[in-house]
N, C-alpha and C. Protein backbone atom coordinates (compact mmCIF):
# COMPACT_ATOMS: atom_id res chain seq x y z
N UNK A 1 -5.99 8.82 -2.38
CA UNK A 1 -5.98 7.50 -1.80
C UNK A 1 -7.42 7.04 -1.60
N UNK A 2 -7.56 5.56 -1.72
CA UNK A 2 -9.33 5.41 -2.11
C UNK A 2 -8.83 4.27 -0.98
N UNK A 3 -9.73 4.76 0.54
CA UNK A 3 -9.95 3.10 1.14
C UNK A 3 -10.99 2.43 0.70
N UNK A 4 -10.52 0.87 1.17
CA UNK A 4 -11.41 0.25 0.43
C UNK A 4 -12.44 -0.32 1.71
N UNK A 5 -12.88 0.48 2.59
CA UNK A 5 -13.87 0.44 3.27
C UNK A 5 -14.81 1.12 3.76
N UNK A 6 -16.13 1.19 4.17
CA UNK A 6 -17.17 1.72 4.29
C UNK A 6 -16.90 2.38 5.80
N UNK A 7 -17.91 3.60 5.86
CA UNK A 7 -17.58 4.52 6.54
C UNK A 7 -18.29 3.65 8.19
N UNK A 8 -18.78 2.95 7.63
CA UNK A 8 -19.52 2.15 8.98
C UNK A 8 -18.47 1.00 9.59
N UNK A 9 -17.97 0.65 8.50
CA UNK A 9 -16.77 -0.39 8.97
C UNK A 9 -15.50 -0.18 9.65
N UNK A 10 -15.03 1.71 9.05
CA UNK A 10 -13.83 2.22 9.35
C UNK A 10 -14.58 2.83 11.25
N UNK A 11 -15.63 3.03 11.58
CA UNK A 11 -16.05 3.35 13.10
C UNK A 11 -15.60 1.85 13.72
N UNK A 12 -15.55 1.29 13.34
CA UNK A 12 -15.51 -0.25 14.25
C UNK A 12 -13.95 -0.58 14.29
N UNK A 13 -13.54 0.12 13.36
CA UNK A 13 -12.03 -0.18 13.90
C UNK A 13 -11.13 0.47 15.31
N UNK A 14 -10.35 -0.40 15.56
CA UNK A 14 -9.62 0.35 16.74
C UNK A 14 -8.02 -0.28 16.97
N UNK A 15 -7.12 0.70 17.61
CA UNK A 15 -5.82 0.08 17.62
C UNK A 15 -5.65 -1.31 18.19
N UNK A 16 -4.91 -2.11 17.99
CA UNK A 16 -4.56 -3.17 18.56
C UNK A 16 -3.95 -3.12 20.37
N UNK A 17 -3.25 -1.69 19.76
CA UNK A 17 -2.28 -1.68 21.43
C UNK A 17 -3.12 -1.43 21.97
N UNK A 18 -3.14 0.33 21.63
CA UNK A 18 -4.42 0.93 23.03
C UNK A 18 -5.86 1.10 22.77
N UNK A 19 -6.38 0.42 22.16
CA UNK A 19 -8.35 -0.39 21.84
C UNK A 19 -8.55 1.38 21.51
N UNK A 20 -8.16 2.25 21.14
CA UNK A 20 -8.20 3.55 20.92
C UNK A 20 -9.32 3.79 19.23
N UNK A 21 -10.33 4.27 19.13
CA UNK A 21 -10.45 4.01 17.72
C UNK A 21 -9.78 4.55 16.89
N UNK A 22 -9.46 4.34 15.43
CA UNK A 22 -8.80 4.72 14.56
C UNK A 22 -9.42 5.60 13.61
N UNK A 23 -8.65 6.79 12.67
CA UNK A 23 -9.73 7.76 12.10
C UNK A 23 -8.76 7.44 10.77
N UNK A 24 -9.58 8.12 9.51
CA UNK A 24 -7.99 8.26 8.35
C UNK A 24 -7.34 9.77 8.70
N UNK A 25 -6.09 9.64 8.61
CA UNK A 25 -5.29 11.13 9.02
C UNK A 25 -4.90 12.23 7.62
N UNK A 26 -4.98 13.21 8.02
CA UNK A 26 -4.87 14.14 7.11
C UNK A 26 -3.43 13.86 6.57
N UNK A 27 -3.26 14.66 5.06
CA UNK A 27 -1.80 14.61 5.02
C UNK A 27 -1.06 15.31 5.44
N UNK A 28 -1.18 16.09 6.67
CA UNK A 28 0.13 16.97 7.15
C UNK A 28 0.07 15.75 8.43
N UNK A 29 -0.80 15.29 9.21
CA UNK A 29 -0.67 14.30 10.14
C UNK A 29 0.13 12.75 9.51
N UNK A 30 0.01 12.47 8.29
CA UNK A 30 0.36 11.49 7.80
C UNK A 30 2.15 11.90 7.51
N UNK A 31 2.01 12.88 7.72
CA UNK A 31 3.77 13.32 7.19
C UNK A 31 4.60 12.91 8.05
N UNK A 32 4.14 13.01 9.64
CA UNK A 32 5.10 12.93 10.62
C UNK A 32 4.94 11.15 10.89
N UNK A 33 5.06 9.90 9.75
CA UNK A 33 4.78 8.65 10.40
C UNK A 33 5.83 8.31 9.00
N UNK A 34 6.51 7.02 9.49
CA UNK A 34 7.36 6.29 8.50
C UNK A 34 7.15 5.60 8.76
N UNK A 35 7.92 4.53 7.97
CA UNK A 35 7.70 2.55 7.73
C UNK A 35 8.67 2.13 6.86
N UNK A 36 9.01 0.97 6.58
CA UNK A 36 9.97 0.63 6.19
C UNK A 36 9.32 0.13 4.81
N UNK A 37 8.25 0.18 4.31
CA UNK A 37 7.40 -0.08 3.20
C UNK A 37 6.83 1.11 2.88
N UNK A 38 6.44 1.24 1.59
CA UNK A 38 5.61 2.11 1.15
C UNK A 38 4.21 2.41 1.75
N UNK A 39 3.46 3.38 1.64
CA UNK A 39 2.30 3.16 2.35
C UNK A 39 1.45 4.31 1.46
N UNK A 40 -0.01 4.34 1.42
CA UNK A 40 -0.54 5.45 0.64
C UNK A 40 -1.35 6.39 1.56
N UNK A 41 -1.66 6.16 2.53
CA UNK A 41 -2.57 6.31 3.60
C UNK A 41 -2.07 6.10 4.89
N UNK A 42 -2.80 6.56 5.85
CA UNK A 42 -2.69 6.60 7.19
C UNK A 42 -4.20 6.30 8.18
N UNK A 43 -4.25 5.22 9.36
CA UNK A 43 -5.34 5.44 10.11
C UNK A 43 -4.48 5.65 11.70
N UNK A 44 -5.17 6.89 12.44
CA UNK A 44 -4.07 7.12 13.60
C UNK A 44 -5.65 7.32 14.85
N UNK A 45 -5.15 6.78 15.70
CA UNK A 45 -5.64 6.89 17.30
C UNK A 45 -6.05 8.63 17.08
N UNK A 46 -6.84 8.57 18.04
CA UNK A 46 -7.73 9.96 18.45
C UNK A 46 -6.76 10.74 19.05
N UNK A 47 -6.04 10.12 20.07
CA UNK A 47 -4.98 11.21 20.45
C UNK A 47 -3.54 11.32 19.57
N UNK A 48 -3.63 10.22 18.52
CA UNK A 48 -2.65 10.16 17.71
C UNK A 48 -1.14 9.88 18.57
N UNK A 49 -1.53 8.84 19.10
CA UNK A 49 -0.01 7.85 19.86
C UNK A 49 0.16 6.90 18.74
N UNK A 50 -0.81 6.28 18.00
CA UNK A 50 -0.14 4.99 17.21
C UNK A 50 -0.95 5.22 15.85
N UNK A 51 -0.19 4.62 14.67
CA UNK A 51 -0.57 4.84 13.15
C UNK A 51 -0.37 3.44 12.77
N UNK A 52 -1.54 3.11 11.51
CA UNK A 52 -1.19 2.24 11.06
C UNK A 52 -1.04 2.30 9.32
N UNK A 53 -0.53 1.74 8.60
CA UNK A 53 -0.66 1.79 6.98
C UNK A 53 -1.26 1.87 6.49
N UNK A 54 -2.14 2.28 5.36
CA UNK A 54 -3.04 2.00 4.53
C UNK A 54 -2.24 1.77 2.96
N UNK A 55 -2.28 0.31 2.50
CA UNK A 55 -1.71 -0.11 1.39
C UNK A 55 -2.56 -0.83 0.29
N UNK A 56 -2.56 -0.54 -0.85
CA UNK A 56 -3.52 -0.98 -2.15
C UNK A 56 -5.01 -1.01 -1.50
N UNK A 57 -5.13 0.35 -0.68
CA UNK A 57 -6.87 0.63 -0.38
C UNK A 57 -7.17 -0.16 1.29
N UNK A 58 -6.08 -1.01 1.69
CA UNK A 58 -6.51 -1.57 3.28
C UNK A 58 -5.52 -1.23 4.43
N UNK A 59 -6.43 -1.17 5.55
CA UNK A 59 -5.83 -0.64 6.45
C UNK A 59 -4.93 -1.92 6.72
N UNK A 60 -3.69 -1.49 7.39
CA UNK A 60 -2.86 -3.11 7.93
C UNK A 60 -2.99 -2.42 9.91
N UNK A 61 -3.99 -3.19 10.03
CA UNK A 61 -4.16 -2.47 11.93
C UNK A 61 -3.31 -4.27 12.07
N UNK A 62 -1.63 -4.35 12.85
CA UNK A 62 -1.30 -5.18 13.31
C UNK A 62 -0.07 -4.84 13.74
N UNK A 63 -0.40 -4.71 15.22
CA UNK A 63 0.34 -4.39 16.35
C UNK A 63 2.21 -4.23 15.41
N UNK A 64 3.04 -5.14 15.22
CA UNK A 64 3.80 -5.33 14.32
C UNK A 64 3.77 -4.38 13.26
N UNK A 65 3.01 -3.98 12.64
CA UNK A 65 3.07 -2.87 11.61
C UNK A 65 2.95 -1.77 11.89
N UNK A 66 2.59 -1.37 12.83
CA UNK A 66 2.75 -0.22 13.15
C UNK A 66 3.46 1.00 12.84
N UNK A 67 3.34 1.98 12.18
CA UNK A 67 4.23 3.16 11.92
C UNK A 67 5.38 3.65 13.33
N UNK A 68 5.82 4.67 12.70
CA UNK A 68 6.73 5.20 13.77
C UNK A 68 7.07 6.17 13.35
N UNK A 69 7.24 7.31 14.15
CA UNK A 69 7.61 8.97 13.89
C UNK A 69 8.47 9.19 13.39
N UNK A 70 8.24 10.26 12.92
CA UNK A 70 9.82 11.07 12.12
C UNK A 70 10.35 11.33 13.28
N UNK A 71 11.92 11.20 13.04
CA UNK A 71 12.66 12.42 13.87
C UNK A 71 12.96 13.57 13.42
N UNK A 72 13.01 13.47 12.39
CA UNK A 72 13.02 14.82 11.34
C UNK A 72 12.47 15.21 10.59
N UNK A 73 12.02 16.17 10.33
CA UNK A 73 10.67 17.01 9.16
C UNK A 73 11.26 16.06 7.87
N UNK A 74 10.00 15.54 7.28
CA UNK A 74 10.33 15.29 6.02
C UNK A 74 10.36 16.56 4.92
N UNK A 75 11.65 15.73 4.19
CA UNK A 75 12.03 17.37 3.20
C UNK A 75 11.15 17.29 2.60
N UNK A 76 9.88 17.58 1.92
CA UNK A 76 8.88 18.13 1.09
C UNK A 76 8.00 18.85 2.11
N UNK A 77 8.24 19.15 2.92
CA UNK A 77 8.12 19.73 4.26
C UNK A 77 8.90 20.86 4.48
N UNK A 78 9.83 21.01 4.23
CA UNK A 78 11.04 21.66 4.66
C UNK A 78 10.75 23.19 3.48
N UNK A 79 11.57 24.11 4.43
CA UNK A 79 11.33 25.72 3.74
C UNK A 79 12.40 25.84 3.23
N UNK A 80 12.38 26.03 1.54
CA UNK A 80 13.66 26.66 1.02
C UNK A 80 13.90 27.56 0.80
């Protein structure tokens, strides 16, 4: 996944809800967040309460878009 912003620009970001700054999340942190859209990326709060999308390289930080947790391990996750 390639964001399409500079490492100076992605420090200045922060959540909408809780003014928390935002980091990009690993992909085992990115596993536990869904959406009702596709997404390629993840930017999540420091304590990781809120996620937002990252789609065709931009973050979507808007309160409204917001991700939301799994309740269940996603199966590519799962031990067979």
């Amino acid at each position: 996944m390639k964001l399409s912003l500079s490492e100076e620009i992605l420090a200045l970001l922060v959540c909408p809800v809780t003014k928390k700054s935002l980091r990009l999340a690993t992909e085992a942190e990115a596993a536990g967040w869904t959406a009702t859209e596709p997404f390629e990326g993840v930017l999540i709060t420091e304590d990781n309460s809120c996620a937002y999308p990252i789609r065709d390289g931009f973050p979507v930080i808007v309160a409204s878009e917001a991700l939301s947790r799994e309740t269940v391990p996603p199966t590519h996750l799962e031990k067979q």
